[in-house]
Protein backbone atom coordinates (compact mmCIF):
# COMPACT_ATOMS: atom_id res chain seq x y z
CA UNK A 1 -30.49 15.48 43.21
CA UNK A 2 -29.09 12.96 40.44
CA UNK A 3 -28.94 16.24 37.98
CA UNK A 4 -28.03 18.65 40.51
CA UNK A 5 -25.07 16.94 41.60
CA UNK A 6 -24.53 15.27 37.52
CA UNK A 7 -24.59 19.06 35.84
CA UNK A 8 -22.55 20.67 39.01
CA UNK A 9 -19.95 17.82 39.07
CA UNK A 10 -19.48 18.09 35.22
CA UNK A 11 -18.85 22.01 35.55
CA UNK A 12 -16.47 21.05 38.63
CA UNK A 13 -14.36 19.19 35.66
CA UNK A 14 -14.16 22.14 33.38
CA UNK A 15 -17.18 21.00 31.07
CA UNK A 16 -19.72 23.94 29.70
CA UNK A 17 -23.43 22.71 30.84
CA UNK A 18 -26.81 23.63 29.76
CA UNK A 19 -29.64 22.75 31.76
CA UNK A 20 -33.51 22.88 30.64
CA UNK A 21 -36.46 22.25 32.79
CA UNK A 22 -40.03 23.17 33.44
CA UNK A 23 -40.58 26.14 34.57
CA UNK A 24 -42.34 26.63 38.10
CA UNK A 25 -43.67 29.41 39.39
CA UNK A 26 -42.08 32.21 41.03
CA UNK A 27 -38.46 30.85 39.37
CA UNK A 28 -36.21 33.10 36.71
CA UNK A 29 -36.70 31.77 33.63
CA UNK A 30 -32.88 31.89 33.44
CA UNK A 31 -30.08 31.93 36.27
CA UNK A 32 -26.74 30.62 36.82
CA UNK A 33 -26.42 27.78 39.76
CA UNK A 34 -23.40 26.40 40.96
CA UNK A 35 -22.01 27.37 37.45
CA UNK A 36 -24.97 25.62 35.83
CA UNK A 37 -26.83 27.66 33.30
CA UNK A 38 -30.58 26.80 33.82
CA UNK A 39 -32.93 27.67 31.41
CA UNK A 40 -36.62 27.32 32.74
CA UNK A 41 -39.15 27.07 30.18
CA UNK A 42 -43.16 28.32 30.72
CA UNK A 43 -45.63 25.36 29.84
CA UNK A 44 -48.46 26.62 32.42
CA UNK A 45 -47.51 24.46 34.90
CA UNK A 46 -47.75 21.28 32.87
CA UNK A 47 -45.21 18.70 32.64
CA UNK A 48 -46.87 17.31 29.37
CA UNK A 49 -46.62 20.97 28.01
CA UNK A 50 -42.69 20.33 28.09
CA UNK A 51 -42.16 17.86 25.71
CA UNK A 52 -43.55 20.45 23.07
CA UNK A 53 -42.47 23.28 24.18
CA UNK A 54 -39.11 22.60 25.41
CA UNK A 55 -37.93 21.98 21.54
CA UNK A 56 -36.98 25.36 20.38
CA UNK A 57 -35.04 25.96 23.19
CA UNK A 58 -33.32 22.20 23.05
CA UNK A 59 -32.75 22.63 19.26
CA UNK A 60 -30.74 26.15 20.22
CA UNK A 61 -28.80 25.33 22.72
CA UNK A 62 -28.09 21.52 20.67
CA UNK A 63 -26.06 23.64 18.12
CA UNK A 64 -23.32 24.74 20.27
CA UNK A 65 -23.09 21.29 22.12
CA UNK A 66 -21.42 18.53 22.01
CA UNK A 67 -23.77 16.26 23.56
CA UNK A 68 -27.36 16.04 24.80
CA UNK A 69 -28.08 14.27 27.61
CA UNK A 70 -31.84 13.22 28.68
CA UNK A 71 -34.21 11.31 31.01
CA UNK A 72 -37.56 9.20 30.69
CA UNK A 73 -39.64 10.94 30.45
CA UNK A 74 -41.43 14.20 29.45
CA UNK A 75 -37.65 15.70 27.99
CA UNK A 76 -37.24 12.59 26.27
CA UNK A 77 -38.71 13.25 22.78
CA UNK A 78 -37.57 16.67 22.80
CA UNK A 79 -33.84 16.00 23.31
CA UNK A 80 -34.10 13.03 20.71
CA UNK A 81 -35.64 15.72 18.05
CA UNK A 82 -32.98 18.07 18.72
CA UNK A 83 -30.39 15.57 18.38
CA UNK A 84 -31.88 14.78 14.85
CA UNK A 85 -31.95 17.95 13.78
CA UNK A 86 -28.74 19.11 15.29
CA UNK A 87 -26.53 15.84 14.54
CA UNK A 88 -25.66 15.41 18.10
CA UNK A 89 -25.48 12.12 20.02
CA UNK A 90 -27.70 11.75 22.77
CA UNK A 91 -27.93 9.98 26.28
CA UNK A 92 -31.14 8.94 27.47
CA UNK A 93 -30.77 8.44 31.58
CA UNK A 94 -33.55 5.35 32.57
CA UNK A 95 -34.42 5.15 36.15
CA UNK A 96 -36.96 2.94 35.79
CA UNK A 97 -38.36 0.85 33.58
CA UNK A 98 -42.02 0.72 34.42
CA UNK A 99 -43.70 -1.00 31.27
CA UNK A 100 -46.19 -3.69 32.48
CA UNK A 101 -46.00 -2.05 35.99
CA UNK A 102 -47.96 1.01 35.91
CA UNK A 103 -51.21 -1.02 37.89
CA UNK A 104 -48.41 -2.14 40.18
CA UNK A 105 -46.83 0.73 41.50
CA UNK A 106 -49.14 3.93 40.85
CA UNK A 107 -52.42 4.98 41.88
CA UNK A 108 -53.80 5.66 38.12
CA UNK A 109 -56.93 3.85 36.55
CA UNK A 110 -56.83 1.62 34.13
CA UNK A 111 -57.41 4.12 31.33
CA UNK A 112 -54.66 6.61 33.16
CA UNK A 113 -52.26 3.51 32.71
CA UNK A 114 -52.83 2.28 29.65
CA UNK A 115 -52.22 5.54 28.14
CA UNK A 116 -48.67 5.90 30.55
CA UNK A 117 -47.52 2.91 29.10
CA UNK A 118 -48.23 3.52 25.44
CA UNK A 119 -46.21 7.10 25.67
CA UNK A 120 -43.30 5.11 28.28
CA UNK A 121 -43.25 2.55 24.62
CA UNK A 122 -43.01 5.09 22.14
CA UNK A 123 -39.57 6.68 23.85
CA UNK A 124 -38.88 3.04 23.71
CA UNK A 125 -38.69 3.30 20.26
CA UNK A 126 -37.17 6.19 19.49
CA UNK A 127 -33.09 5.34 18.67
CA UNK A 128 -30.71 7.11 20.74
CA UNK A 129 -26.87 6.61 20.93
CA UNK A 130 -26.70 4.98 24.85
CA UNK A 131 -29.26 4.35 27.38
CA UNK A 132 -27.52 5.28 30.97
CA UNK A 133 -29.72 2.46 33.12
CA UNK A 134 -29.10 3.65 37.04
CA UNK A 135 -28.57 -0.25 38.00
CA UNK A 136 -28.17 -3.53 36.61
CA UNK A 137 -32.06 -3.89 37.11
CA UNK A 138 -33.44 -1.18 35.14
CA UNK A 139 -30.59 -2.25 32.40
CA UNK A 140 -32.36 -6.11 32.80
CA UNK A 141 -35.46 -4.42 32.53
CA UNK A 142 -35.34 -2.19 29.42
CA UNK A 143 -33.52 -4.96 27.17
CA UNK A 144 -36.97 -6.73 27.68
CA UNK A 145 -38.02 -4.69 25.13
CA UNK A 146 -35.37 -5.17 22.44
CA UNK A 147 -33.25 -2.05 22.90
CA UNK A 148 -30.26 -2.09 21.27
CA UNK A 149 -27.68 -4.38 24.14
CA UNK A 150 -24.65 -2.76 23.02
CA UNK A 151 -26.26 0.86 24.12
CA UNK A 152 -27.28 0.13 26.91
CA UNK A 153 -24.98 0.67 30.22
CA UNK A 154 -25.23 0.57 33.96
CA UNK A 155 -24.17 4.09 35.30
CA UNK A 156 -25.23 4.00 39.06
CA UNK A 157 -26.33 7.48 40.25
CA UNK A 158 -23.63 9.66 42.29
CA UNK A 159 -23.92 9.77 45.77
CA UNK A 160 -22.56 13.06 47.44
CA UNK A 161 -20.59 11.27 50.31
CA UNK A 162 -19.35 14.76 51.37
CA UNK A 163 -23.16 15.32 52.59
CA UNK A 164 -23.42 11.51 53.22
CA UNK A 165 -20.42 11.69 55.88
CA UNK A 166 -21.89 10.25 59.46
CA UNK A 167 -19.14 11.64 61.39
CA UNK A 168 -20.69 14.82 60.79
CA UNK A 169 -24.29 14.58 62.23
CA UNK A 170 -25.64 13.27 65.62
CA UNK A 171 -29.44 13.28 65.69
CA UNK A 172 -29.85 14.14 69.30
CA UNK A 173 -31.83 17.22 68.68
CA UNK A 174 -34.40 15.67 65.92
CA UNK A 175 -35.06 12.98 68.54
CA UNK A 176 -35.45 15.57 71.45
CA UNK A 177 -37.45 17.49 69.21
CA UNK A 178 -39.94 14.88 68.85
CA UNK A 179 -39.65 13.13 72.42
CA UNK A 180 -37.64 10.33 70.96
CA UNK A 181 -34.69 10.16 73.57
CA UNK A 182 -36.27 6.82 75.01
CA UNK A 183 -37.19 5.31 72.01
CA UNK A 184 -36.58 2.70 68.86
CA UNK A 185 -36.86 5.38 65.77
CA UNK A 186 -37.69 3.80 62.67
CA UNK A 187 -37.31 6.14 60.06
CA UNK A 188 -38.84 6.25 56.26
CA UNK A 189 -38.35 8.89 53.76
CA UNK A 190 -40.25 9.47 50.42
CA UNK A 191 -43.05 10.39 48.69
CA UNK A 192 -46.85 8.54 49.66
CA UNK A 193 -46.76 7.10 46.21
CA UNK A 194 -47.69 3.66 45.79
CA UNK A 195 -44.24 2.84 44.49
CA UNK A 196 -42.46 3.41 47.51
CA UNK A 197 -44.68 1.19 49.90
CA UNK A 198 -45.49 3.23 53.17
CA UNK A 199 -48.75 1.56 53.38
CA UNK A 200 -47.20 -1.98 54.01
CA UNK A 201 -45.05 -0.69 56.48
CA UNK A 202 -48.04 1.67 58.15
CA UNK A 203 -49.34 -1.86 58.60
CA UNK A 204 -46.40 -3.50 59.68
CA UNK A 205 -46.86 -1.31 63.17
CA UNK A 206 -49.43 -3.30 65.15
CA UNK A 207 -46.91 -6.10 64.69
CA UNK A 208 -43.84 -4.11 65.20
CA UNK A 209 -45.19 -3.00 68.51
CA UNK A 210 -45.82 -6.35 69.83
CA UNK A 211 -42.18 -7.15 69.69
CA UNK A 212 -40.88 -3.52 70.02
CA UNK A 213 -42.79 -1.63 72.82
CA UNK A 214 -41.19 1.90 72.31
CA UNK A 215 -41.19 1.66 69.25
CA UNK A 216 -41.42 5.01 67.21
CA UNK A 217 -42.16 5.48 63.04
CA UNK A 218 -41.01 9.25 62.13
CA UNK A 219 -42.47 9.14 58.38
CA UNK A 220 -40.90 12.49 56.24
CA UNK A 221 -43.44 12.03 53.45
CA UNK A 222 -43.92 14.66 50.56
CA UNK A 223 -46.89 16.60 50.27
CA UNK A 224 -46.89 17.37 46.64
CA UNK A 225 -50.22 17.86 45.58
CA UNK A 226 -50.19 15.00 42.77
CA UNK A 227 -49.98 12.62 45.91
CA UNK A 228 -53.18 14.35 47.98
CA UNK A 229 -55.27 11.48 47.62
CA UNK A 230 -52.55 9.25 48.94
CA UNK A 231 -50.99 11.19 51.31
CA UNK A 232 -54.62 11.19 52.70
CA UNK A 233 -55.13 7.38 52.31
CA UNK A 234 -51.89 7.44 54.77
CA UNK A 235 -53.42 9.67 57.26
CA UNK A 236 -56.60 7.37 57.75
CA UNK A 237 -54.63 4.26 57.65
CA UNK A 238 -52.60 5.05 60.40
CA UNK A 239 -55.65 5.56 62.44
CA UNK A 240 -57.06 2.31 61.05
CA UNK A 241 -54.67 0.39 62.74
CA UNK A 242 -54.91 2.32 66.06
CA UNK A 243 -51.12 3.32 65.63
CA UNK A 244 -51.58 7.63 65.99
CA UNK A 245 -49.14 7.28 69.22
CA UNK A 246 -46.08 5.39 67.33
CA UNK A 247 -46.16 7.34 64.01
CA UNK A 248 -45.46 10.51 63.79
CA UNK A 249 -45.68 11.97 59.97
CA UNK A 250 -43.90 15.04 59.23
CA UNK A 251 -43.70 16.79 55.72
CA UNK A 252 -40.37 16.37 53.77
CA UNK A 253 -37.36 18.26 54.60
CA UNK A 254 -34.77 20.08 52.82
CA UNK A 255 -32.51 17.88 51.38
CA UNK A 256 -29.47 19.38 53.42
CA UNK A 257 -31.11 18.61 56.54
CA UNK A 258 -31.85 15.25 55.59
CA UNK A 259 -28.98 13.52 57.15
CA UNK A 260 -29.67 14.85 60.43
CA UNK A 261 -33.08 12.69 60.58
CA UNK A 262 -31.05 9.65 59.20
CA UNK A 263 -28.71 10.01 62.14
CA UNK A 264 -31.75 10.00 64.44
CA UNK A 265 -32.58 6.42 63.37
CA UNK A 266 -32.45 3.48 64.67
CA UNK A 267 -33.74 1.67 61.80
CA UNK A 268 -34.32 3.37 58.23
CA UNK A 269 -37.05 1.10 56.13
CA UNK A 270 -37.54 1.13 52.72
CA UNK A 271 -40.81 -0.94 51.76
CA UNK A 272 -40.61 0.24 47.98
CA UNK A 273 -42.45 -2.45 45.38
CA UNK A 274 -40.08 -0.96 42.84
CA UNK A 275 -36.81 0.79 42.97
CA UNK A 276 -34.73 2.34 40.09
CA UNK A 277 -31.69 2.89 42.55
CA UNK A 278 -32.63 3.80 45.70
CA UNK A 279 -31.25 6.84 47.20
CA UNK A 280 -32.91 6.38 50.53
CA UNK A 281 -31.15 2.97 50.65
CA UNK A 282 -27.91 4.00 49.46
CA UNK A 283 -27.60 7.54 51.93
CA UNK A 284 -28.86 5.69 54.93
CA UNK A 285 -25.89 2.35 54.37
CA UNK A 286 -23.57 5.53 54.11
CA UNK A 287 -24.27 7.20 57.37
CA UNK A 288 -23.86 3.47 58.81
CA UNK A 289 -27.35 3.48 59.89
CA UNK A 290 -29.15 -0.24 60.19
CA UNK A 291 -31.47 -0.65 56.94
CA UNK A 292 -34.59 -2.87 56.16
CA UNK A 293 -35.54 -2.77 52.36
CA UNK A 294 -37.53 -4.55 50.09
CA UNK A 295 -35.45 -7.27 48.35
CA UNK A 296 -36.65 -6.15 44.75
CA UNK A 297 -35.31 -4.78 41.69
CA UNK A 298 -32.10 -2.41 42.28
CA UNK A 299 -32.54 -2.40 46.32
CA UNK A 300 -30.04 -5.55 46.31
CA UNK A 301 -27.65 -4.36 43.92
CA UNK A 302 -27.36 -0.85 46.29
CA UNK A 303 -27.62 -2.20 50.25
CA UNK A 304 -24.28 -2.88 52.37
CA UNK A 305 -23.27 -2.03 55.56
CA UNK A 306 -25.71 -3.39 57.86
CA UNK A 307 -28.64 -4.66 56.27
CA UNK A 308 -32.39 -6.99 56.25
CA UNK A 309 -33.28 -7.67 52.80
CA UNK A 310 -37.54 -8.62 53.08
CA UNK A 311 -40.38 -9.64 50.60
CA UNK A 312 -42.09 -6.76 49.15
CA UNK A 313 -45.72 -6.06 49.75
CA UNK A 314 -45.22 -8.05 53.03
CA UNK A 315 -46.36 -6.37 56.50
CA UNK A 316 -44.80 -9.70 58.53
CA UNK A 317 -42.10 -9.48 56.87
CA UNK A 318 -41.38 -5.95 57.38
CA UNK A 319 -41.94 -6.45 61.03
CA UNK A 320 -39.73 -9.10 61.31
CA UNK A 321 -36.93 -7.39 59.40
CA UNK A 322 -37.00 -4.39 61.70
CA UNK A 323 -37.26 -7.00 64.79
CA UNK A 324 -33.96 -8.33 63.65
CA UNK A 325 -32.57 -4.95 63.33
CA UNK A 326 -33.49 -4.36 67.18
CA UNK A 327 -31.64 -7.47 67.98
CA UNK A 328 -28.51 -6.83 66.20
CA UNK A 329 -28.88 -9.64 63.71
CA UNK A 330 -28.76 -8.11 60.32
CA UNK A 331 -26.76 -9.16 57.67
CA UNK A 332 -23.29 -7.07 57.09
CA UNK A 333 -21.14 -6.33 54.48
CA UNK A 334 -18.46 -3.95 53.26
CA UNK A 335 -19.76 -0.35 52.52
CA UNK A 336 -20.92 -0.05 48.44
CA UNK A 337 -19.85 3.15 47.73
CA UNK A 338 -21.61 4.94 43.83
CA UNK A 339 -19.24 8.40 43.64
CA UNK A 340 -20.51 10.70 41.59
C-alpha cells in the first residue's frame, strides 16, 4: 500500500516510474498498473534471491533515471549498487528500525536473529543520499546508529483518505453477517506476527468480558504461510482462555473492503510491541472509529480523533483501554491527517 499509492501518486504528477519487485507466481513478469511500469523479477520464490538478482535489472533501468528510490530491506543493496554504478542519488525508505529488537518482536531463534541483525547493520552502513524514516520514531531510532543526521528525514506514509472517507461505509452488513447486530465489536487487523501483539490482546478477553458481556473480537489476521506457526499459536490460545464464543478469526481481506470492517467497529485495537507508522491506527482515527493502541514507538506520533493510548505487552491494560472506550471516556483530539 505505501508503494502502491507512492509510485501511482508520482505518475498522477506527471513523473515517469519504474517499479521492481519479486516476482510471485502466476504474475507477468512485466505489466503496466495504474501507469506504473512493474517489472517482476524470478528469484524462485525467494526474497533473499532478490537482492542478487534484482541488480541487472536495477542497474538498467538506473541509467535512464533520475532517482532511485528503496526500502530496508532485501532491495536495499541492490538499489545502492546501482546507484554507484549509475551515479544516481538514492532514497532509502526505513519503516522500522529493528536493530536490538529482533528477540523482541519476531518469532526467530537466536541464531535466525543474530544473523537478521548483522544483514539489517550492514545496509546500515552502506551511504546513501537521504534516509525517508516513516515517523519521528524510526528517524530517533536509526540515528542510534550514527547515520548521517542531516540525511535523515521524517516522511510519514500517505494515507488514501479518498478510501479512508467514513461517510462512505456503514458496517451493517459485516455485523449481520457475523451476528454482531447486538454486540460490542472490537476489531484488530494484521498479520499473527509477534510484532503486532494479538496474543496480548487474545488474553485481554477473559477480562474484557467481565466488564463487557457482549462483547465480540472479529480478528482479520493474515494467513501467509511464513506466519503458520503463529497463526496456529493464535488458534490454541484462544481456546486456552475459553474465549471460542467472543472471537471470531477471519482471514484478511482485500484491502478495498477493508473499511467496511472498520465501520463495523466499535473499538479497533492495536496491541503492536513495535510500530513503524501504523496504518491500522492511522485508517481507523480516519473513519472516526474509537481506537486503543499501544503507546510505543510511532503509535503516539499517528493516533487522534478518539483515542486510549495503553502499555504494551499488557493484557490489563488492554482491557481497561477498551473498557474506557465502552464508556465514552477516551481521550480526543483533532483529526492527524498524513496525505499522500
Amino acid at each position: 500500500i505505501v508503494f502502491k499509492t507512492l509510485a501511482e501518486g508520482l505518475v498522477k504528477e506527471g513523473h515517469s516510474v519504474d517499479l521492481i519487485t519479486h516476482r510471485l507466481k502466476n504474475t507477468p513478469s512485466f505489466e503496466v498498473i495504474g501507469g506504473v511500469r512493474v517489472h517482476r523479477i524470478s528469484c524462485l520464490q525467494s526474497r533473499y534471491l532478490f537482492t542478487f538478482l534484482s541488480v541487472p535489472k536495477v542497474i538498467q533501468l538506473a541509467r535512464e533515471a533520475d532517482i532511485i528510490q528503496t526500502t530496508t530491506f532485501n532491495g536495499a543493496p541492490a538499489a545502492w549498487l546501482g546507484g554507484k554504478l549509475t551515479g544516481k542519488k538514492v532514497v532509502l525508505t526505513i519503516h522500522e528500525v529493528w536493530v536490538g529488537k529482533w528477540p523482541q518482536v519476531t518469532n526467530l531463534g537466536k541464531l535466525g536473529c543474530l544473523m537478521h541483525e548483522f544483514l539489517e547493520r550492514l545496509i546500515y552502513l552502506l551511504d546513501f543520499d537521504c534516509y525517508a524514516c516513516v515517523s519521528d520514531s524510526t528517524r530517533k531510532d536509526l540515528l542510534k546508529l550514527s547515520i548521517n543526521k542531516k540525511r535523515a528525514v521524517t516522511i510519514y506514509n500517505g494515507v488514501d483518505y479518498n478510501l479512508w472517507d467514513s461517510r462512505k461505509y456503514t458496517g451493517r452488513a459485516v455485523r449481520e453477517k457475523y451476528d454482531l447486530e447486538k454486540n460490542f465489536v472490537c476489531l484488530f487487523n494484521g498479520r499473527p506476527g509477534m510484532s503486532k501483539g494479538l496474543e496480548y490482546l487474545i488474553k485481554a478477553m477473559p477480562l474484557i468480558c467481565q466488564k463487557i458481556s457482549n462483547v465480540r473480537l472479529i480478528a482479520l489476521v493474515s494467513r501467509d504461510k511464513a506466519y503458520a506457526k503463529r497463526y496456529d499459536y493464535i488458534l490454541g490460545l484462544i481456546k486456552q482462555m475459553g474465549a471460542e464464543d467472543k472471537v471470531v478469526v477471519l482471514n484478511s481481506v482485500p484491502y478495498i473492503k477493508l473499511p467496511f470492517y472498520v465501520k463495523a467497529a466499535d473499538c479497533v485495537v492495536v496491541p503492536s510491541l513495535a510500530e513503524g507508522f501504523g496504518f491500522a491506527a492511522a485508517e481507523s482515527c480516519a473513519m472516526s472509529v474509537p481506537l486503543v493502541a499501544s503507546n510505543t514507538t510511532s503509535l503516539p506520533e499517528v493516533v487522534s480523533g478518539k483515542f486510549v493510548l495503553v502499555r504494551p505487552k499488557d493484557e490489563k491494560a488492554i482491557a481497561e483501554g477498551v473498557e474506557r472506550v465502552f464508556n465514552g471516556q477516551w481521550e480526543k483530539s483533532k483529526l492527524k491527517k498524513f496525505t499522500i
